[in-house]
N, C-alpha and C. Protein backbone atom coordinates (compact mmCIF):
# COMPACT_ATOMS: atom_id res chain seq x y z
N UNK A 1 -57.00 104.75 5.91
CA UNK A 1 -58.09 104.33 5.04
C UNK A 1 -58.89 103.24 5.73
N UNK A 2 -60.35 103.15 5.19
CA UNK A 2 -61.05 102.35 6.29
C UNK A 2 -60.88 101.13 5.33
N UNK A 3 -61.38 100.10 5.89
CA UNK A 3 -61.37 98.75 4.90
C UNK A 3 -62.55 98.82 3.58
N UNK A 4 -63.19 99.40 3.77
CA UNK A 4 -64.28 99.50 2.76
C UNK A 4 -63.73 100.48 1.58
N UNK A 5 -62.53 101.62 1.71
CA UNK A 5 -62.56 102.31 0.61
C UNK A 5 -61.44 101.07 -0.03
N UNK A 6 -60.80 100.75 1.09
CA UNK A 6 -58.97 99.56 0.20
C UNK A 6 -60.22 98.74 -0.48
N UNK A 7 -61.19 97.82 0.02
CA UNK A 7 -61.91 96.73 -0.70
C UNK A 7 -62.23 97.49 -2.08
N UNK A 8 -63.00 98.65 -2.22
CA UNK A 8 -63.20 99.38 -3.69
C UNK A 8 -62.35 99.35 -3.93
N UNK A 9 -61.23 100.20 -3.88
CA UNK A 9 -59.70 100.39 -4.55
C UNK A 9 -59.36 99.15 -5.39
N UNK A 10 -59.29 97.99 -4.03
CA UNK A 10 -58.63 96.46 -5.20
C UNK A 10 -59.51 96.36 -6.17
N UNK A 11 -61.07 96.16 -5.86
CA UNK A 11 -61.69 96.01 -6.93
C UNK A 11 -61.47 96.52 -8.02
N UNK A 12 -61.46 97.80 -8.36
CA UNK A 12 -61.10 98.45 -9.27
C UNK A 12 -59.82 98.33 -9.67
N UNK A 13 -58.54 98.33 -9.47
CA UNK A 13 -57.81 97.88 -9.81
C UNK A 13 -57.77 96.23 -10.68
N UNK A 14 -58.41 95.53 -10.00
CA UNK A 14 -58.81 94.50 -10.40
C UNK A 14 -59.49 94.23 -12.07
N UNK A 15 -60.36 94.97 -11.88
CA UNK A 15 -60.86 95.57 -13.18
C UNK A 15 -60.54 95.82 -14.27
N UNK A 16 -59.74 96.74 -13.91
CA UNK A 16 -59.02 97.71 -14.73
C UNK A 16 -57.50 96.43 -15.05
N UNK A 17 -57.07 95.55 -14.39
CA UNK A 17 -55.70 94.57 -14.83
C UNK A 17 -56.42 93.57 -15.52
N UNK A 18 -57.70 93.27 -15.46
CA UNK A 18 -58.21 92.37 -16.20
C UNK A 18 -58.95 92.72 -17.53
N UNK A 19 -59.19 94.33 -17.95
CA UNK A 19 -59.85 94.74 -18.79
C UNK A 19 -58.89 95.22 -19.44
N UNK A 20 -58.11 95.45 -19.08
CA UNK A 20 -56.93 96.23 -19.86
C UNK A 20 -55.34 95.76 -19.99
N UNK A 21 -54.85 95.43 -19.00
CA UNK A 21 -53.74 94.71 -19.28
C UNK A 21 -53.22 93.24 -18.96
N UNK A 22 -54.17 92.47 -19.27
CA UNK A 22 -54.13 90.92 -19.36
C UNK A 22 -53.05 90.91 -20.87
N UNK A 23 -52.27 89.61 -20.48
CA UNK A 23 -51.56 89.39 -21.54
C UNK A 23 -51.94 88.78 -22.84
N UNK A 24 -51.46 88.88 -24.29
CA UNK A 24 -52.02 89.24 -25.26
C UNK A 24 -52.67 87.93 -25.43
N UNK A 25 -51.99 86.64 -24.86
CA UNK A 25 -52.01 85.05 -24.97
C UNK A 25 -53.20 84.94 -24.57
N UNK A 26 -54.00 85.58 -24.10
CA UNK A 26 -54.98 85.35 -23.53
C UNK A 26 -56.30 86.05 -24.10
N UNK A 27 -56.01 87.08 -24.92
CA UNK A 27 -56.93 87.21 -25.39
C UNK A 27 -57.60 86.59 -26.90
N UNK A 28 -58.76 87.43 -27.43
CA UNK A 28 -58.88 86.99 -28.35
C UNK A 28 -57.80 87.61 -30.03
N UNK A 29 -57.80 86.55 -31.06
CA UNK A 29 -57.20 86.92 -32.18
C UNK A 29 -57.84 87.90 -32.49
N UNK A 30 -59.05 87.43 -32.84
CA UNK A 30 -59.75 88.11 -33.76
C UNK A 30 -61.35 88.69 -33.26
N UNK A 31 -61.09 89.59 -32.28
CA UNK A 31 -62.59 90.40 -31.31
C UNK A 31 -62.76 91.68 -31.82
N UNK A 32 -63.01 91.78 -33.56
CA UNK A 32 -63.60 92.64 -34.26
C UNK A 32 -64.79 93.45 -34.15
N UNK A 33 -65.35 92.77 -33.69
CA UNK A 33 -67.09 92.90 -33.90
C UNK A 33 -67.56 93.39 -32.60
N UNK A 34 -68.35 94.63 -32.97
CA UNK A 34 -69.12 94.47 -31.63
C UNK A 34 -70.13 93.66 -30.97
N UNK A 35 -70.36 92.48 -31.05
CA UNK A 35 -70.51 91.57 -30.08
C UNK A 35 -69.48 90.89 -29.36
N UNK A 36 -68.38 90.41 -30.11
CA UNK A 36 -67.66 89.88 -29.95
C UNK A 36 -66.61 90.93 -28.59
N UNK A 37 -66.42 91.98 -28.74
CA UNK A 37 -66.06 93.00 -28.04
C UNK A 37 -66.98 93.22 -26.70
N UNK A 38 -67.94 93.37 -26.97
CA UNK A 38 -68.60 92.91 -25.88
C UNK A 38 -68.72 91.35 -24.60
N UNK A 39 -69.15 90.55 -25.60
CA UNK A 39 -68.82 89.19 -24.83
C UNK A 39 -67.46 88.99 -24.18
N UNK A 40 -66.34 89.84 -24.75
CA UNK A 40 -64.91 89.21 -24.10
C UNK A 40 -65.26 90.21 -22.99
N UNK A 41 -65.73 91.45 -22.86
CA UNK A 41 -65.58 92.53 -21.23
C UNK A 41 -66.55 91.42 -20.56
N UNK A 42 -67.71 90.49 -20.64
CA UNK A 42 -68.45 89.87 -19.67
C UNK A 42 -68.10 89.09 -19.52
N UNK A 43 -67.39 88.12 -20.35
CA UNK A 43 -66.43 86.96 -20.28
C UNK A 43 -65.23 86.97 -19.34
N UNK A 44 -64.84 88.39 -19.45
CA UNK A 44 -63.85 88.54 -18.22
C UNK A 44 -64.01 88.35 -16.65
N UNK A 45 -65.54 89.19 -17.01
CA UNK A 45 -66.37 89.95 -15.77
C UNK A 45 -66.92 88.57 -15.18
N UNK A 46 -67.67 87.70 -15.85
CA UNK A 46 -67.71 86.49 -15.01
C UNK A 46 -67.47 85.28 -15.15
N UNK A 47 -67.28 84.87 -16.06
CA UNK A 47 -66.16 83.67 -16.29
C UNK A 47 -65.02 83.64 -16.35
N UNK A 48 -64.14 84.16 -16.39
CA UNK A 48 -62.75 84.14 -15.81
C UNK A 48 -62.38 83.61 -14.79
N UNK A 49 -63.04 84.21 -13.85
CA UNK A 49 -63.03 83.42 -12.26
C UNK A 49 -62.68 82.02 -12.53
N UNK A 50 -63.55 81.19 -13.24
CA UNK A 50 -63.38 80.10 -13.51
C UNK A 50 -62.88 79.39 -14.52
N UNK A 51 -62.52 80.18 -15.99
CA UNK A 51 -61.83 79.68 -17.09
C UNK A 51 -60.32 80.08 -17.13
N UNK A 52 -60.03 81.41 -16.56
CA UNK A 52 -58.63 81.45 -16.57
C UNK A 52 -57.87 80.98 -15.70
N UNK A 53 -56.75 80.31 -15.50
CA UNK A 53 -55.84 79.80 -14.41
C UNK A 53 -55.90 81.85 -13.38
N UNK A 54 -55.50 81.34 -11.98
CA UNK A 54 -55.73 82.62 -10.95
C UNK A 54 -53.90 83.12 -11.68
N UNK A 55 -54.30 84.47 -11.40
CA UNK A 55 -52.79 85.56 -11.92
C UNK A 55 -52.08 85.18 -11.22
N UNK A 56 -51.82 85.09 -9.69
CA UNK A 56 -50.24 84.75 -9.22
C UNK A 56 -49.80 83.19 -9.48
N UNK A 57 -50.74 82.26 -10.09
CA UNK A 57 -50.52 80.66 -10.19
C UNK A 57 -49.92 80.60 -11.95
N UNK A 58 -49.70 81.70 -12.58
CA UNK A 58 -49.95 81.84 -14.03
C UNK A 58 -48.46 81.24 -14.33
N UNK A 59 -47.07 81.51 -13.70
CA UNK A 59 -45.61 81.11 -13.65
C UNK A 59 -45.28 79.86 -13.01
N UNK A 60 -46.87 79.70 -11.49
CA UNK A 60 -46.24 78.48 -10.84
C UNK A 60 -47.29 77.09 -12.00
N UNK A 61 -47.50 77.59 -12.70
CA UNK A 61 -48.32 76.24 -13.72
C UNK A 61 -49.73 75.61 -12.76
N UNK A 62 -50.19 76.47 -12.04
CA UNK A 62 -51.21 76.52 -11.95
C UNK A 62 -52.47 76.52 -12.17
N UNK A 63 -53.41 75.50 -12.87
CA UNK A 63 -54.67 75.72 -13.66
C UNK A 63 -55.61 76.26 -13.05
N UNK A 64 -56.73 76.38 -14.43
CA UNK A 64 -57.82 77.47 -14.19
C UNK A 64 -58.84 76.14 -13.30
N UNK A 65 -59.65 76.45 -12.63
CA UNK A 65 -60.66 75.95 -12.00
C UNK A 65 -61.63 74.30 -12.96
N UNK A 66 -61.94 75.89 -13.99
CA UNK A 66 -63.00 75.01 -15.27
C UNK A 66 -62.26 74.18 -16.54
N UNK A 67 -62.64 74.24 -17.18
CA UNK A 67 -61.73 74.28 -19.10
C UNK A 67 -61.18 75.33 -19.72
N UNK A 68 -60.09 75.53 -19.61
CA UNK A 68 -60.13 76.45 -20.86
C UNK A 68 -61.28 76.74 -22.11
N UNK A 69 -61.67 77.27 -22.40
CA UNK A 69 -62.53 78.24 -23.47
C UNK A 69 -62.30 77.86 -24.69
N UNK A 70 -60.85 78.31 -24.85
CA UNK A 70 -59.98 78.32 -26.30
C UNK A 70 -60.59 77.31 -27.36
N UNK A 71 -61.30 77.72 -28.47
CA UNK A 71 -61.48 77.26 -29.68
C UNK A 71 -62.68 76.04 -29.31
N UNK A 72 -63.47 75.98 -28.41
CA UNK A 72 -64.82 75.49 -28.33
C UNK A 72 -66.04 75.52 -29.39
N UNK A 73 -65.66 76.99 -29.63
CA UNK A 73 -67.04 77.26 -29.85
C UNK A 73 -66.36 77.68 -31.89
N UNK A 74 -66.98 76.14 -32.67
CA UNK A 74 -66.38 76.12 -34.04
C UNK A 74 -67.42 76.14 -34.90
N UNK A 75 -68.67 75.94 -34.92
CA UNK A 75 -69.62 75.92 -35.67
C UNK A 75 -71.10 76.32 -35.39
N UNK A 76 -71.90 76.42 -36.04
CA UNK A 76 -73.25 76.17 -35.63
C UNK A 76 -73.60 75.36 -34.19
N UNK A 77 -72.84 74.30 -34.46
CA UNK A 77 -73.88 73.20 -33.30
C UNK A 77 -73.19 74.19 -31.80
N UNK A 78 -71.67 73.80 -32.24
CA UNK A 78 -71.06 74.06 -30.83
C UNK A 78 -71.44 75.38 -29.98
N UNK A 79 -71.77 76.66 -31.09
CA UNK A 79 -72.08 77.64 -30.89
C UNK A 79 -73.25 77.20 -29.75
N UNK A 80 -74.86 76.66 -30.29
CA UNK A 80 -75.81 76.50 -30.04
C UNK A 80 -75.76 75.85 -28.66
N UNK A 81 -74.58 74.69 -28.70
CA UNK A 81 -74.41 73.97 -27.05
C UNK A 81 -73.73 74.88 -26.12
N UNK A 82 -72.89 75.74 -26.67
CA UNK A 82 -72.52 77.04 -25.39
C UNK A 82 -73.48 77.80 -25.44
N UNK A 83 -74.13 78.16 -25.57
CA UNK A 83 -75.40 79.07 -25.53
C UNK A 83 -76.10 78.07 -24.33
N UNK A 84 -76.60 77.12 -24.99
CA UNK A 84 -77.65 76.37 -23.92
C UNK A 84 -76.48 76.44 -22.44
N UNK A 85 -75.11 75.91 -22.38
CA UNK A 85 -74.51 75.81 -20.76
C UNK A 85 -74.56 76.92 -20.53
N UNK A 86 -74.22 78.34 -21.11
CA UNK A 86 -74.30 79.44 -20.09
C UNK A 86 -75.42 79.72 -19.89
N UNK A 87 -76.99 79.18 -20.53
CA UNK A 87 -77.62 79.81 -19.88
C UNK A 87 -78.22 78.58 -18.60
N UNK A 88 -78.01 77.71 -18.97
CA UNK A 88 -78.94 76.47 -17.73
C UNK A 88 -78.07 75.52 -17.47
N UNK A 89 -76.53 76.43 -17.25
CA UNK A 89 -75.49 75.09 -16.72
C UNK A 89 -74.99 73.89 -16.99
N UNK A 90 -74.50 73.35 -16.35
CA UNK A 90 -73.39 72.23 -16.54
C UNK A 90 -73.90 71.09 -15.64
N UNK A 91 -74.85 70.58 -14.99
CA UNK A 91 -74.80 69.27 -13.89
C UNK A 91 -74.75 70.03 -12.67
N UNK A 92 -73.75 69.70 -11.57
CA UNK A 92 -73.73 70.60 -10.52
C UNK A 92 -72.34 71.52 -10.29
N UNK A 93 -71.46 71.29 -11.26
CA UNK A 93 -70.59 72.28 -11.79
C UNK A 93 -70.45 73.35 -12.08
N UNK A 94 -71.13 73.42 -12.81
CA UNK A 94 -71.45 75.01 -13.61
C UNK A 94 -73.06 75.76 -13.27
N UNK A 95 -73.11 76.67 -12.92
CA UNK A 95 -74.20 77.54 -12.87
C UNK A 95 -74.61 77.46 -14.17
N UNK A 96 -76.33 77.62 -14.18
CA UNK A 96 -76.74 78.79 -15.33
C UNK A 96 -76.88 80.04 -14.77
N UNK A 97 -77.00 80.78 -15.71
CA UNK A 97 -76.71 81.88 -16.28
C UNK A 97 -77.91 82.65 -16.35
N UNK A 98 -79.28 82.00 -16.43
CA UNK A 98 -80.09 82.77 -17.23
C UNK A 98 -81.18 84.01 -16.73
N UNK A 99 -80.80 83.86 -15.36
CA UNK A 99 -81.75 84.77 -14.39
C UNK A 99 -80.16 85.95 -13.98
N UNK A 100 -79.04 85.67 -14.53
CA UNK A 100 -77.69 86.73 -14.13
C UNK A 100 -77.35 87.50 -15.37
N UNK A 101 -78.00 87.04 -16.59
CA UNK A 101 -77.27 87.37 -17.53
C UNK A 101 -78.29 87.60 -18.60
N UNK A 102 -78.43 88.74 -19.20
CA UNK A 102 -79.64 88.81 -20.53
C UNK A 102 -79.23 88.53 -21.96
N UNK A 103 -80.54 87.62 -22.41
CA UNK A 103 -80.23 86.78 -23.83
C UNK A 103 -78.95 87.13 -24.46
N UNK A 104 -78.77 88.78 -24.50
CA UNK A 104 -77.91 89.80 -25.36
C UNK A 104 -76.54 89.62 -25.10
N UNK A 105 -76.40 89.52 -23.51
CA UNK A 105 -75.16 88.84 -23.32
C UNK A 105 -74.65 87.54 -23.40
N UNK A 106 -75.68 86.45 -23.17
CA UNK A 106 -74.72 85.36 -23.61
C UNK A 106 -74.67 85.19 -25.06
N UNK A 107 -75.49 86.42 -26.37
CA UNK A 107 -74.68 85.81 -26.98
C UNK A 107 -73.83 86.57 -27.66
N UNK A 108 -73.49 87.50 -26.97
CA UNK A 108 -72.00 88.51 -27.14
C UNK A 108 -71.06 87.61 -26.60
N UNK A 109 -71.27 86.47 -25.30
CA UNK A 109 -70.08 85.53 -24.92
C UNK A 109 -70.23 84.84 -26.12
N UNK A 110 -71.04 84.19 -26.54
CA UNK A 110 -70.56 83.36 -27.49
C UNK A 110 -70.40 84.03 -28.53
N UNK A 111 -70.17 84.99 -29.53
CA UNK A 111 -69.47 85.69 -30.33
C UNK A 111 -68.00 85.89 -30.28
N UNK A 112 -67.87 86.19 -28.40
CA UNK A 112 -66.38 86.45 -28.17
C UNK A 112 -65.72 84.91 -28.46
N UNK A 113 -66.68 83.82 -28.12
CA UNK A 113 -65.63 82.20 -27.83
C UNK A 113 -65.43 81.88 -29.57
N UNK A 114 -66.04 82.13 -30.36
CA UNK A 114 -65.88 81.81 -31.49
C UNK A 114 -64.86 82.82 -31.99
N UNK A 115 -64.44 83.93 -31.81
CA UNK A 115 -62.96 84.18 -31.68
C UNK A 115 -62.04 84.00 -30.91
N UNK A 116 -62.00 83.50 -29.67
CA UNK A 116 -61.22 82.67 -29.14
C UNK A 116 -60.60 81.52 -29.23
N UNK A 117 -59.63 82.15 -29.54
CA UNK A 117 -58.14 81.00 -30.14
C UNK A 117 -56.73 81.27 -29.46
């Protein structure tokens, strides 16, 4: 196999362990809704990288990069202040968002964080 089909292969695999069999602790309680269902597949897709601790560090107590997520997003306001960081960032920390990501999706992420618990 050449290196370019193994690089697809992991990817996809990759994918597919993060879309589908991530452990339950990690997901959301309550991702009823289709927004909310939505925002957690983009939430995976690009914030993870940086909100979840990396998979082989998950036993050695290893943290995630950023903050945890979990239960941020509780009301109106908080809703409204994750909206504004994913789309125009954090300082020099955090990217925005707003030229990677359309209105629709960040606010399917924030649908998913307000079930995230």
């Amino acid at each position: 196999m050449n290196s370019r089909r193994i690089a697809s292969l992991f990817a996809l695999l990759i994918m597919l362990f993060v879309g589908v069999l991530l452990p339950a602790s990690s997901q959301a309680q309550d991702s009823g809704s289709a927004a909310a269902q939505a925002g957690k597949k983009v939430f995976y897709q690009r914030c993870s990288v940086c909100h979840l601790p990396p998979l082989r560090g998950r036993t050695a107590g290893v943290k995630a990069y950023a903050p945890s997520l979990k239960g941020v997003v509780s009301d109106a306001e908080t809703e409204q202040h994750a909206r504004d960081i994913i789309r125009k960032g954090s300082g020099e920390i955090m990217p925005g968002f707003q030229y990677g990501l359309q209105p629709e999706q960040i606010d399917d992420i924030v649908a998913f964080l307000k079930t995230y618990k």
